[in-house]
PDB file of N, CA and C in Angstrom:
ATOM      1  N   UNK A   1     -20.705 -14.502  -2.869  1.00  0.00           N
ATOM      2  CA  UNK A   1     -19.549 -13.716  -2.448  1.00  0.00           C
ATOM      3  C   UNK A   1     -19.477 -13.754  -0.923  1.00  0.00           C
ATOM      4  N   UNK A   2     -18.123 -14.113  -0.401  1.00  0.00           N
ATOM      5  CA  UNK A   2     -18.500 -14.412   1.108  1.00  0.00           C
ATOM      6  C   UNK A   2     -18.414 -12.764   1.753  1.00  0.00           C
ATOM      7  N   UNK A   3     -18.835 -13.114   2.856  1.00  0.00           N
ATOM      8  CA  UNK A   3     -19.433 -11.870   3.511  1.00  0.00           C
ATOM      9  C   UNK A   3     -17.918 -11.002   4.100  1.00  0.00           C
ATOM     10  N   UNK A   4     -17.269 -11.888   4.324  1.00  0.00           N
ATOM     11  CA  UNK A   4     -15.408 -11.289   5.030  1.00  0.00           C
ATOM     12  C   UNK A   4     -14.506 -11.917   4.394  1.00  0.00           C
ATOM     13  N   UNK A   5     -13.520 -11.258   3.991  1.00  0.00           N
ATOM     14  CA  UNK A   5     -12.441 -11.213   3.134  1.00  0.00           C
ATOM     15  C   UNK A   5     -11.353 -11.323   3.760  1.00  0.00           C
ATOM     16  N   UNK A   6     -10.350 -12.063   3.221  1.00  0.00           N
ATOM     17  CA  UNK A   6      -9.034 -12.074   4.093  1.00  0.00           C
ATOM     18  C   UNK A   6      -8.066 -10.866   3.574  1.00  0.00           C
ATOM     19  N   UNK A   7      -7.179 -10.832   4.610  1.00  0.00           N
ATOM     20  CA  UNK A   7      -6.525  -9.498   3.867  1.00  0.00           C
ATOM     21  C   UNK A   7      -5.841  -9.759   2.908  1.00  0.00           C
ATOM     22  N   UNK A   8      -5.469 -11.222   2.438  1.00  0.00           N
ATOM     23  CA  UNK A   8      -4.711 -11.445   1.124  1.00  0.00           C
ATOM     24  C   UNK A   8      -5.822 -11.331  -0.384  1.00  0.00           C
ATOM     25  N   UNK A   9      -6.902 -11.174  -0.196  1.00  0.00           N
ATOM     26  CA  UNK A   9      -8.256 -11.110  -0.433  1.00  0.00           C
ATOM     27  C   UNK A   9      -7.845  -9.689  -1.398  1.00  0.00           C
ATOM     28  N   UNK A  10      -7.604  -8.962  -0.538  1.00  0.00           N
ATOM     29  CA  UNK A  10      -7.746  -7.423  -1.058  1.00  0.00           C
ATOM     30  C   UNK A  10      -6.428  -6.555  -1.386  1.00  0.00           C
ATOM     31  N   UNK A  11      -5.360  -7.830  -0.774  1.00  0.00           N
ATOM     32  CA  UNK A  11      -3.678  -7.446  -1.537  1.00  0.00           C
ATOM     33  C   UNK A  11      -3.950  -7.829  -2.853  1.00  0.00           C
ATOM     34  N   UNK A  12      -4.188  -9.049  -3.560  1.00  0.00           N
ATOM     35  CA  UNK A  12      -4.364  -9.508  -4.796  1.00  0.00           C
ATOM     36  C   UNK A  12      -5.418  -8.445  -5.668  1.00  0.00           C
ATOM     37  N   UNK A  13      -6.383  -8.341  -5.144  1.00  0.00           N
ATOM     38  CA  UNK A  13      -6.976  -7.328  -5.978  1.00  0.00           C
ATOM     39  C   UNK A  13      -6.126  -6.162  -6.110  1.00  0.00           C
ATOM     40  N   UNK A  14      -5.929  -5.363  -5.141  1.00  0.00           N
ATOM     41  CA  UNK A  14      -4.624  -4.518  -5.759  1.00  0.00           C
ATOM     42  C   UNK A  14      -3.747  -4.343  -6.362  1.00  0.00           C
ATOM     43  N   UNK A  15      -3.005  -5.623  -6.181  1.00  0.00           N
ATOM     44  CA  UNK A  15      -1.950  -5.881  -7.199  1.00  0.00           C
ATOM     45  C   UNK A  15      -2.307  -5.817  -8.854  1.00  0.00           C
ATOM     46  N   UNK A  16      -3.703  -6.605  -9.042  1.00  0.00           N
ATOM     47  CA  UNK A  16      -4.411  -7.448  -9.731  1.00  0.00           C
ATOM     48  C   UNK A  16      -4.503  -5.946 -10.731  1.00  0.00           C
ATOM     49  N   UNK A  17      -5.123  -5.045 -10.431  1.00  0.00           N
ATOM     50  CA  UNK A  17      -5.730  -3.672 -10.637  1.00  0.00           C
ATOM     51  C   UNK A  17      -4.659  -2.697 -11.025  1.00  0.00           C
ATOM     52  N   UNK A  18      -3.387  -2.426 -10.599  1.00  0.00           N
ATOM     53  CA  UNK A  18      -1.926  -2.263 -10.718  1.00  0.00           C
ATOM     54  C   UNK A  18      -1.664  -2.262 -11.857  1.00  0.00           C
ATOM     55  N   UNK A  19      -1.292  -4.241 -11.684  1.00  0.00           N
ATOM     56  CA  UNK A  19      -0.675  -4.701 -12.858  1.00  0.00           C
ATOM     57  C   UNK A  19      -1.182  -4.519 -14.365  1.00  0.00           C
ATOM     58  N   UNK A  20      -2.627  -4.025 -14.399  1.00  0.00           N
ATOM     59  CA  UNK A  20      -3.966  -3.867 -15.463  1.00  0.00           C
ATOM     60  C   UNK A  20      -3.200  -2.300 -16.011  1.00  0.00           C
ATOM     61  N   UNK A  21      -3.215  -1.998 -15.059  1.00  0.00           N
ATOM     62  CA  UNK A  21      -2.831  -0.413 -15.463  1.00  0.00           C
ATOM     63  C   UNK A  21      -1.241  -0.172 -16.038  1.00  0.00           C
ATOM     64  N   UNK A  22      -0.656  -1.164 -15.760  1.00  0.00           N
ATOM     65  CA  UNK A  22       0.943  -0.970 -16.362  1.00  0.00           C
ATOM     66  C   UNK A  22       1.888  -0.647 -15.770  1.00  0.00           C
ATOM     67  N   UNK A  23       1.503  -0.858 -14.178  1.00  0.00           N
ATOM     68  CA  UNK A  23       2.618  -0.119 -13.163  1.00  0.00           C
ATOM     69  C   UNK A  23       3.743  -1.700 -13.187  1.00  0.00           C
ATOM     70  N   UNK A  24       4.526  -1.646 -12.750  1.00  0.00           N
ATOM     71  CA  UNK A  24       5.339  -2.118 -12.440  1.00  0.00           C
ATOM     72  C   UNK A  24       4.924  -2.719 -10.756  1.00  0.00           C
ATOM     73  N   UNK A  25       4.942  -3.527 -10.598  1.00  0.00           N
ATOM     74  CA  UNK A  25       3.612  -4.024  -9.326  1.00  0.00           C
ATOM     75  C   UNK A  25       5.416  -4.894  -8.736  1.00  0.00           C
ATOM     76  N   UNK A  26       5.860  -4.747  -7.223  1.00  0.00           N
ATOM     77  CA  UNK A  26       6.287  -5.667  -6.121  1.00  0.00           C
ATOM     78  C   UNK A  26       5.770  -6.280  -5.467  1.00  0.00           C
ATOM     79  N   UNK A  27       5.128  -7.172  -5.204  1.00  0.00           N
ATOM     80  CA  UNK A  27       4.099  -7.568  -3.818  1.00  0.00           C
ATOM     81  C   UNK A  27       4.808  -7.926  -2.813  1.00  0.00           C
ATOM     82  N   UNK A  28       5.124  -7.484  -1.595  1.00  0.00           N
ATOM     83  CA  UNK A  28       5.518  -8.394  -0.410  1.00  0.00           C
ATOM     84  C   UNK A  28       7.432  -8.740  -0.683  1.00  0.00           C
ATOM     85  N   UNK A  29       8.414  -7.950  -1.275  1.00  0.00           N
ATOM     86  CA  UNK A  29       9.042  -7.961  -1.640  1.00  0.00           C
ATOM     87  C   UNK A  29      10.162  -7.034  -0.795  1.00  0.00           C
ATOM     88  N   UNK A  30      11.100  -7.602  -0.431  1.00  0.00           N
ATOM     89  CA  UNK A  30      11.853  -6.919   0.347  1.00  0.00           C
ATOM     90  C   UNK A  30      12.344  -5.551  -0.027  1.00  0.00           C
ATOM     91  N   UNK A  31      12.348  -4.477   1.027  1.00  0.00           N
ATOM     92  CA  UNK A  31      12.409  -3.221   0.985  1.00  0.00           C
ATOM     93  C   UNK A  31      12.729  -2.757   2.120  1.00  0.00           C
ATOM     94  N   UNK A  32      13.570  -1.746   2.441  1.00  0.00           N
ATOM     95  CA  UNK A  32      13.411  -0.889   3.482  1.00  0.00           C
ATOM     96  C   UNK A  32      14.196  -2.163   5.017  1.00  0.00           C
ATOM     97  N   UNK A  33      13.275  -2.191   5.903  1.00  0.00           N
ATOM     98  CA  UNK A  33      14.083  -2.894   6.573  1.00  0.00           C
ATOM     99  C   UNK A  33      12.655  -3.920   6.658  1.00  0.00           C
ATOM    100  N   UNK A  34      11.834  -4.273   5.725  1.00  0.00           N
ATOM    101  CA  UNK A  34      10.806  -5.555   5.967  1.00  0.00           C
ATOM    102  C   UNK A  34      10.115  -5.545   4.344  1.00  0.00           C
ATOM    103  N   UNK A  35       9.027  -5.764   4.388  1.00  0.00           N
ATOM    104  CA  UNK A  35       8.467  -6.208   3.033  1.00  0.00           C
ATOM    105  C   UNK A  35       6.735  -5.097   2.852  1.00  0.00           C
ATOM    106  N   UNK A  36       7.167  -4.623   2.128  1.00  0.00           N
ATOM    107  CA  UNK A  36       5.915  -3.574   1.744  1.00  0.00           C
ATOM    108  C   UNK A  36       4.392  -3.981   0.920  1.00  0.00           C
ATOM    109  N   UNK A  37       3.500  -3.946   1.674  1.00  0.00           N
ATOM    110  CA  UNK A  37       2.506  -4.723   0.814  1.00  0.00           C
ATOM    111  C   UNK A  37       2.191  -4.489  -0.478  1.00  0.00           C
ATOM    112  N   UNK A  38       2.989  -3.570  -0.859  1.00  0.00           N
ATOM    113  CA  UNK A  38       2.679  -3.248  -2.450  1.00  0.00           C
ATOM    114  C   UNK A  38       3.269  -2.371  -3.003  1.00  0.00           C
ATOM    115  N   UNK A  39       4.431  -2.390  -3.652  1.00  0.00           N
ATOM    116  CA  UNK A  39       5.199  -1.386  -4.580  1.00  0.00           C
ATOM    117  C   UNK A  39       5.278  -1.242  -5.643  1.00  0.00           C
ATOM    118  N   UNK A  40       4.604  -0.403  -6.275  1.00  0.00           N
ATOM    119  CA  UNK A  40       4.287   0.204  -7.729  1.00  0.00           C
ATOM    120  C   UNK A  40       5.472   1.512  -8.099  1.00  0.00           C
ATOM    121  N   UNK A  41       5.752   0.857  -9.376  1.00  0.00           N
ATOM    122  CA  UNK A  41       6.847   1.707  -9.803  1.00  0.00           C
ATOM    123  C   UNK A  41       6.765   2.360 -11.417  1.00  0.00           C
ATOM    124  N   UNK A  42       6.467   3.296 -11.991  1.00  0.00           N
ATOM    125  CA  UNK A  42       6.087   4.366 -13.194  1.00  0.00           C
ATOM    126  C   UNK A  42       7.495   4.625 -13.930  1.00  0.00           C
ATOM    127  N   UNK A  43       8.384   3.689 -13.969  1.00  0.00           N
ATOM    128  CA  UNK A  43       9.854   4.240 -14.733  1.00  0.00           C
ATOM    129  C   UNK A  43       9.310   5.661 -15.529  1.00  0.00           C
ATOM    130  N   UNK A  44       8.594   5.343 -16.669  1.00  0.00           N
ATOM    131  CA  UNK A  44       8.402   6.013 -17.507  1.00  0.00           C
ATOM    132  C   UNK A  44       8.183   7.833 -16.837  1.00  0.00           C
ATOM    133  N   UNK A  45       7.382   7.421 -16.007  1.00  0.00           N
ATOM    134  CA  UNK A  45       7.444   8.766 -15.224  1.00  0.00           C
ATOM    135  C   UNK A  45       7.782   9.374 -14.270  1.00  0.00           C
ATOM    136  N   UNK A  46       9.039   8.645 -13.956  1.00  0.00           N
ATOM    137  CA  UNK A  46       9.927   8.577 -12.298  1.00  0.00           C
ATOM    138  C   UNK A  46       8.789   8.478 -11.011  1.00  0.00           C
ATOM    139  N   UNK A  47       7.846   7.431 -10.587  1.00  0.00           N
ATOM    140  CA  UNK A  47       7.058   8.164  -9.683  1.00  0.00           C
ATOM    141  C   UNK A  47       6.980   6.338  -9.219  1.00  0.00           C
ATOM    142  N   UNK A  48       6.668   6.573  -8.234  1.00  0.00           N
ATOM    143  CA  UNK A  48       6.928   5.106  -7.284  1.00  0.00           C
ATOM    144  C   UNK A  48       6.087   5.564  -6.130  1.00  0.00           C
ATOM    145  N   UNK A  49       4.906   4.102  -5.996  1.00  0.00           N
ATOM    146  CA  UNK A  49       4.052   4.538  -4.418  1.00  0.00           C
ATOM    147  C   UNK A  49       4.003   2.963  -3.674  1.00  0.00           C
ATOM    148  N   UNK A  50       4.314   3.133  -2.918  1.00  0.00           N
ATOM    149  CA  UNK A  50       4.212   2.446  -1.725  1.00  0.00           C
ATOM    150  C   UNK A  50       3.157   2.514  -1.019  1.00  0.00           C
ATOM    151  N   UNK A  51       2.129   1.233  -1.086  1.00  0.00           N
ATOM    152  CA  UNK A  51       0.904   1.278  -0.240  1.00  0.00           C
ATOM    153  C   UNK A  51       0.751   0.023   1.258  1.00  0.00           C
ATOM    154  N   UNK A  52       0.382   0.353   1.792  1.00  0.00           N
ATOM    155  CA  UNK A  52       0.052  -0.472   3.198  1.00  0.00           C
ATOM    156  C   UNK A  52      -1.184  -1.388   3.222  1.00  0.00           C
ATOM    157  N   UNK A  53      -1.652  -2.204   3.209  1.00  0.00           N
ATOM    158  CA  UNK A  53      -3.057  -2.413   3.344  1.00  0.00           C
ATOM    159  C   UNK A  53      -3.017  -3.157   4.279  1.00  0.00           C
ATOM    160  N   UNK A  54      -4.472  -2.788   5.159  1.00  0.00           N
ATOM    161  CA  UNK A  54      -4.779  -3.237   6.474  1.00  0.00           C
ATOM    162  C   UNK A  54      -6.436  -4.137   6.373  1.00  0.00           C
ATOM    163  N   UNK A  55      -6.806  -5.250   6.978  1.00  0.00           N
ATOM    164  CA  UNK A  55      -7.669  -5.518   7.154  1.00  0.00           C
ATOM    165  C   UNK A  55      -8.326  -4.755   8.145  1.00  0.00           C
ATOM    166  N   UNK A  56      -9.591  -3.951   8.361  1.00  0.00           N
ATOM    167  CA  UNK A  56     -10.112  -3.841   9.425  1.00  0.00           C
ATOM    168  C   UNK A  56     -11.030  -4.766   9.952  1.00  0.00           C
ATOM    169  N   UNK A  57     -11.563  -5.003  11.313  1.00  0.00           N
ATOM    170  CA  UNK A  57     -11.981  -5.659  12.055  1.00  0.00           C
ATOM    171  C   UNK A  57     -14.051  -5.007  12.054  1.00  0.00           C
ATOM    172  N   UNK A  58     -13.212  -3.858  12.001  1.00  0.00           N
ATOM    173  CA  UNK A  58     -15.154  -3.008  12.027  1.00  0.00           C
ATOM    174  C   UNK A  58     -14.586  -1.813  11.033  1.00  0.00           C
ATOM    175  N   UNK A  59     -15.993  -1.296  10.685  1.00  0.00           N
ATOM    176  CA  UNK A  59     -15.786   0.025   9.922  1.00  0.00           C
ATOM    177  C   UNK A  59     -15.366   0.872  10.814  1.00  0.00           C
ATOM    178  N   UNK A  60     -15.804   1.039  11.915  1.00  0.00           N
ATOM    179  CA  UNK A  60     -15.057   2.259  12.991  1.00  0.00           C
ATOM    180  C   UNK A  60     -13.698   2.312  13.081  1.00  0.00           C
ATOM    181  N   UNK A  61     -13.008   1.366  12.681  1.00  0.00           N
ATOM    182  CA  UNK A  61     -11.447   0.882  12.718  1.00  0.00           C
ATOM    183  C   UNK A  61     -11.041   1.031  11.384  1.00  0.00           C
ATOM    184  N   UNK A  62     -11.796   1.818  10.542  1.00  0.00           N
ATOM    185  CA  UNK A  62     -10.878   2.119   8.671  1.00  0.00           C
ATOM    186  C   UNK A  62      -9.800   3.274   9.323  1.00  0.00           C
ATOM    187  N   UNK A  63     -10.146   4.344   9.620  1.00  0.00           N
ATOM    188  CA  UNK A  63      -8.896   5.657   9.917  1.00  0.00           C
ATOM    189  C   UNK A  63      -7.638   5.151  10.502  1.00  0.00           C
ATOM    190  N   UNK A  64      -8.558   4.303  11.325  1.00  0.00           N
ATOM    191  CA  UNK A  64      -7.006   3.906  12.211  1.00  0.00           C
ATOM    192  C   UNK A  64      -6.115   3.055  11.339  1.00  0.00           C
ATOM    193  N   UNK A  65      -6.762   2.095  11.147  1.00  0.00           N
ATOM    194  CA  UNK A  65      -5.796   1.258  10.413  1.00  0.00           C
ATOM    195  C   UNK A  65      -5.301   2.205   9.282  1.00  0.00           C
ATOM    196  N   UNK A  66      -6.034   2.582   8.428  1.00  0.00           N
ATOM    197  CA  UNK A  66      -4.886   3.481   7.265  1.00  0.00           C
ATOM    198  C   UNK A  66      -3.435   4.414   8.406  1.00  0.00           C
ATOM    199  N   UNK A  67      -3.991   4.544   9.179  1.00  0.00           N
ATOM    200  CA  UNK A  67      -2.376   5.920   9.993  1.00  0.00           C
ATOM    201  C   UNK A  67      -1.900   4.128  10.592  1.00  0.00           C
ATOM    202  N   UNK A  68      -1.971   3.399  10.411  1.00  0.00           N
ATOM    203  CA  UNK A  68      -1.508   2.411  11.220  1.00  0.00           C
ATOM    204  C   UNK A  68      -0.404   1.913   9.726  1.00  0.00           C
ATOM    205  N   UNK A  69      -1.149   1.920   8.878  1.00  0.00           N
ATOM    206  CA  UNK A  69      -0.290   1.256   7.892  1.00  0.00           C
ATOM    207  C   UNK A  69       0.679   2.202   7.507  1.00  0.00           C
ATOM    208  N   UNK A  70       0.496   3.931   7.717  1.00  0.00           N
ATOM    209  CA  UNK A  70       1.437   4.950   7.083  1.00  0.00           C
ATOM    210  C   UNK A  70       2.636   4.531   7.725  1.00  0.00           C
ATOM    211  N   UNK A  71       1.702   4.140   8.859  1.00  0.00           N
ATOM    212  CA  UNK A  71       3.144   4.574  10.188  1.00  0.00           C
ATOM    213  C   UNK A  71       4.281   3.350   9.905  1.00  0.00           C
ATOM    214  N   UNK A  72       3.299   2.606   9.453  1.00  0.00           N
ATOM    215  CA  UNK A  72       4.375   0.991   9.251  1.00  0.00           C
ATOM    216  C   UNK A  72       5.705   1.857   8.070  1.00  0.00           C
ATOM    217  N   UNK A  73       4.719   2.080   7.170  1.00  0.00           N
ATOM    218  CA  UNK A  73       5.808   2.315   5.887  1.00  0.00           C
ATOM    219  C   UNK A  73       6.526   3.304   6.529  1.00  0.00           C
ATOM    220  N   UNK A  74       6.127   4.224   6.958  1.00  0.00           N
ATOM    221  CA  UNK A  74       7.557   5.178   7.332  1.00  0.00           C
ATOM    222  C   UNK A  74       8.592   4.523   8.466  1.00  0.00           C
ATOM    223  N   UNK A  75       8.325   3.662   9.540  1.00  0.00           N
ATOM    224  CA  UNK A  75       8.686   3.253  10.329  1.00  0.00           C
ATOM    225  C   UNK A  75       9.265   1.810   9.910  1.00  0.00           C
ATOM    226  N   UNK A  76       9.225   1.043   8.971  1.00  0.00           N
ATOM    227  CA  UNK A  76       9.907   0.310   8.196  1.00  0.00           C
ATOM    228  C   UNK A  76      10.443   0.705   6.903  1.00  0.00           C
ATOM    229  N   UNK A  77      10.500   2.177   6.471  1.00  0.00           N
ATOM    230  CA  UNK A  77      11.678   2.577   5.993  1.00  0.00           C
ATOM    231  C   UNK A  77      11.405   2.161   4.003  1.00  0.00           C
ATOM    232  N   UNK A  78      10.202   1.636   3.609  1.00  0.00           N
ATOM    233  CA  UNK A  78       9.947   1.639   2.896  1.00  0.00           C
ATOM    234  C   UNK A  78      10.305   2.432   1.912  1.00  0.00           C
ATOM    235  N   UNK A  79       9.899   3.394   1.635  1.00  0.00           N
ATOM    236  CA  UNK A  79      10.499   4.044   0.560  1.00  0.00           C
ATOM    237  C   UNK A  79      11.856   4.846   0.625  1.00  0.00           C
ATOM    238  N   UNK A  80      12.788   4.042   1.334  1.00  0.00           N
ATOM    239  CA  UNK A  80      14.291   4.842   1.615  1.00  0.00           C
ATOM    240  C   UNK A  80      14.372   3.913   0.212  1.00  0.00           C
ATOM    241  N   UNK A  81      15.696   4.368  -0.429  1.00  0.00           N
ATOM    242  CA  UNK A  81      16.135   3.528  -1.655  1.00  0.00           C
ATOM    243  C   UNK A  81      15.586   3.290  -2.613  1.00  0.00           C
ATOM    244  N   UNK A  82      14.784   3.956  -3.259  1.00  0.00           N
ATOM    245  CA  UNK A  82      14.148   4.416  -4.228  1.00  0.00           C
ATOM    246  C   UNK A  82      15.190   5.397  -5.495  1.00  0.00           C
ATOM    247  N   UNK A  83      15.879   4.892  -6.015  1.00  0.00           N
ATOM    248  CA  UNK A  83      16.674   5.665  -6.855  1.00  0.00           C
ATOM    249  C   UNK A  83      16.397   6.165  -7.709  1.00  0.00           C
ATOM    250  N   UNK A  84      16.394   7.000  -8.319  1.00  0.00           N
ATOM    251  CA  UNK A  84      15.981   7.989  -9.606  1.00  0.00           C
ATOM    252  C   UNK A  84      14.212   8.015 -10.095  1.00  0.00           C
ATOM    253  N   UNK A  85      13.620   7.787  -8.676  1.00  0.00           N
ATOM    254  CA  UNK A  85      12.075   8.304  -8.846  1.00  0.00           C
ATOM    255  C   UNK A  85      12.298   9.753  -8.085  1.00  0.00           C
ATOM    256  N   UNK A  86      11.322  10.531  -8.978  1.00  0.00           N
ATOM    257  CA  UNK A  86      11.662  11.777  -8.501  1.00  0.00           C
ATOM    258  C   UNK A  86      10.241  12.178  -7.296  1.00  0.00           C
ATOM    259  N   UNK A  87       9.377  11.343  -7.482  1.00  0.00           N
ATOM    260  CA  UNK A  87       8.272  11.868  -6.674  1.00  0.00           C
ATOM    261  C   UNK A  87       7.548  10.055  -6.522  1.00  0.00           C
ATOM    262  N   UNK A  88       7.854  10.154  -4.955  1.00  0.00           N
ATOM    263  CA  UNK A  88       7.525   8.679  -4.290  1.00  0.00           C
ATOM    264  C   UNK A  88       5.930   9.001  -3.125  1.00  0.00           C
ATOM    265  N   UNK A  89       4.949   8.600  -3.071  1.00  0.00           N
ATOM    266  CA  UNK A  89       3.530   8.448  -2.937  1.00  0.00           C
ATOM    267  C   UNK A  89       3.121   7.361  -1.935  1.00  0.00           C
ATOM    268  N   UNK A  90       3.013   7.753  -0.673  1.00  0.00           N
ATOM    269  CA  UNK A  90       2.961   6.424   0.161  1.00  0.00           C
ATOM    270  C   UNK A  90       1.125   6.915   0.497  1.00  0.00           C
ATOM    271  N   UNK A  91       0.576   5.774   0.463  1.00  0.00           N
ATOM    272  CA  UNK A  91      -0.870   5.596   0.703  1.00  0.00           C
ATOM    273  C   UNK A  91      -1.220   4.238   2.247  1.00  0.00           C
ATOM    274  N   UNK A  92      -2.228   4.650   3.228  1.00  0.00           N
ATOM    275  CA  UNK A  92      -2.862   3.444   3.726  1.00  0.00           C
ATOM    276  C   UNK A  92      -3.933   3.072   3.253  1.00  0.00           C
ATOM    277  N   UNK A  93      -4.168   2.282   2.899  1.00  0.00           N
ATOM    278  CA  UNK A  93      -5.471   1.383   2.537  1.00  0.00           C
ATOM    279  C   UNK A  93      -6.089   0.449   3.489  1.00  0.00           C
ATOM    280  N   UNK A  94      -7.100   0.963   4.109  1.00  0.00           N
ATOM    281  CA  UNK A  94      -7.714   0.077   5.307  1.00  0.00           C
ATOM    282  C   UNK A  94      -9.367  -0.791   4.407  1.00  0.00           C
ATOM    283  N   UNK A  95      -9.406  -1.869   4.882  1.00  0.00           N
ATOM    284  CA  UNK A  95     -10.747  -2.438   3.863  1.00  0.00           C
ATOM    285  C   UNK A  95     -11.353  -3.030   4.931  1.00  0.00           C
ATOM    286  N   UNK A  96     -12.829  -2.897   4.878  1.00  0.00           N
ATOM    287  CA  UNK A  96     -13.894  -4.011   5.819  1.00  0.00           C
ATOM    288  C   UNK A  96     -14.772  -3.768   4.595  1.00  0.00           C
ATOM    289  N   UNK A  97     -15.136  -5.218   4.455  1.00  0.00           N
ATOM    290  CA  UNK A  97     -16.009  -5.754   3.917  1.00  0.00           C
ATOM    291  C   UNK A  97     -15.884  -5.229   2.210  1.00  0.00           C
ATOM    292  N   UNK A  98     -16.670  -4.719   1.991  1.00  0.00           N
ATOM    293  CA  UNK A  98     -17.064  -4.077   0.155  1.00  0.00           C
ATOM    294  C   UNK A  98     -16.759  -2.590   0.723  1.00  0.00           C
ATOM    295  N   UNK A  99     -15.899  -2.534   1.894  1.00  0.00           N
ATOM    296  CA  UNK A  99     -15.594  -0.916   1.903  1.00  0.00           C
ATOM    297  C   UNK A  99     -13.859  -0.787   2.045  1.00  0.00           C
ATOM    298  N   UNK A 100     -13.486   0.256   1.202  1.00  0.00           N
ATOM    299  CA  UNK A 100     -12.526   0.901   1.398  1.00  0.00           C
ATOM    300  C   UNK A 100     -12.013   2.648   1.806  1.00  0.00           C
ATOM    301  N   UNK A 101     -11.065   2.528   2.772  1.00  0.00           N
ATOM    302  CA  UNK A 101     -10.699   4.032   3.198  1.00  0.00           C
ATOM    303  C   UNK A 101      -9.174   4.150   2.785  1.00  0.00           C
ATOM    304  N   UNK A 102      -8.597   5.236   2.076  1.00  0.00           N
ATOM    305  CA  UNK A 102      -7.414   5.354   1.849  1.00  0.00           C
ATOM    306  C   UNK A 102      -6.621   6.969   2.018  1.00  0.00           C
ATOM    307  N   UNK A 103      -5.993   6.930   3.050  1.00  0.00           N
ATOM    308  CA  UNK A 103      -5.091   7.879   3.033  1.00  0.00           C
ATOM    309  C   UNK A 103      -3.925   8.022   2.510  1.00  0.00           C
ATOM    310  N   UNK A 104      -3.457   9.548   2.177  1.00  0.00           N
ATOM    311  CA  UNK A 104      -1.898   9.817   1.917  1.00  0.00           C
ATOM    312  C   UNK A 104      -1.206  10.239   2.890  1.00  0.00           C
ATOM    313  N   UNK A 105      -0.063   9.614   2.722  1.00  0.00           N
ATOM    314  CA  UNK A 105       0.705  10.183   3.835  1.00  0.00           C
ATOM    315  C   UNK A 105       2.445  10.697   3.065  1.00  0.00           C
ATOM    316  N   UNK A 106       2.935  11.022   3.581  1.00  0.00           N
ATOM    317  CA  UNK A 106       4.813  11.225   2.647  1.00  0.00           C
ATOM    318  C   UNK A 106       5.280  10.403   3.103  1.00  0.00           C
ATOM    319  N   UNK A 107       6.654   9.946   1.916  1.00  0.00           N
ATOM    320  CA  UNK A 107       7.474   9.235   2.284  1.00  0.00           C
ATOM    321  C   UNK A 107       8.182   9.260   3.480  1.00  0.00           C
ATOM    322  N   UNK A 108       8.348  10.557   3.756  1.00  0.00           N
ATOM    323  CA  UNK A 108       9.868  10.878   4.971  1.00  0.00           C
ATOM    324  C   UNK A 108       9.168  11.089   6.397  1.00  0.00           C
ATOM    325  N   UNK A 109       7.766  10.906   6.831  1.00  0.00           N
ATOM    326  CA  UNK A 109       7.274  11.527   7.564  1.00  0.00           C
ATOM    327  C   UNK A 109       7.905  10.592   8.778  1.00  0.00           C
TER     328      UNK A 109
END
């Protein structure tokens, strides 16, 4: 197993993990005013989350990068246009190595 992962490395597993579970999985798919690294959508239960994922560089750099990725999604508008989900879930996901950090953040922030 190599020792560093690319960040497409740890989009695919997400997706990968998603799609297992029955969400309705977007990858990289236009949204908002750019492309969201990952949009999962719950028809069944109106609920739609929008996640960010960031490679970090060092573990000291997981926090940041997760508020780095919130900030993307709110600041690229990601979850504007979301129609008839009643409760939308934006997360950052920062990864180094076999580690992950994940924050919540709101859609509208």
């Amino acid at each position: 197993m190599p020792e560093h992962y690319h960040e497409d490395y740890y989009h695919a597993f997400l997706a990968g993990t998603f799609v297992g579970r029955g969400y309705g999985v977007e990858s990289n798919k236009e949204h908002g005013l750019g492309r969201p690294d990952l949009l999962l959508k719950d028809k069944d239960n109106r609920r739609a989350i929008v996640i960010g994922a960031k490679k970090s560089q060092k573990e000291a750099d997981m926090d940041a990068d997760c508020d780095e990725a919130l900030r993307q999604i709110v600041g690229q508008k990601y979850a504007e246009g979301l129609y008839g989900y009643e409760q939308i879930f934006c997360y950052g996901i920062a990864f180094f190595q076999k580690k992950a950090r994940v924050k919540k953040g709101a859609a509208g922030e």
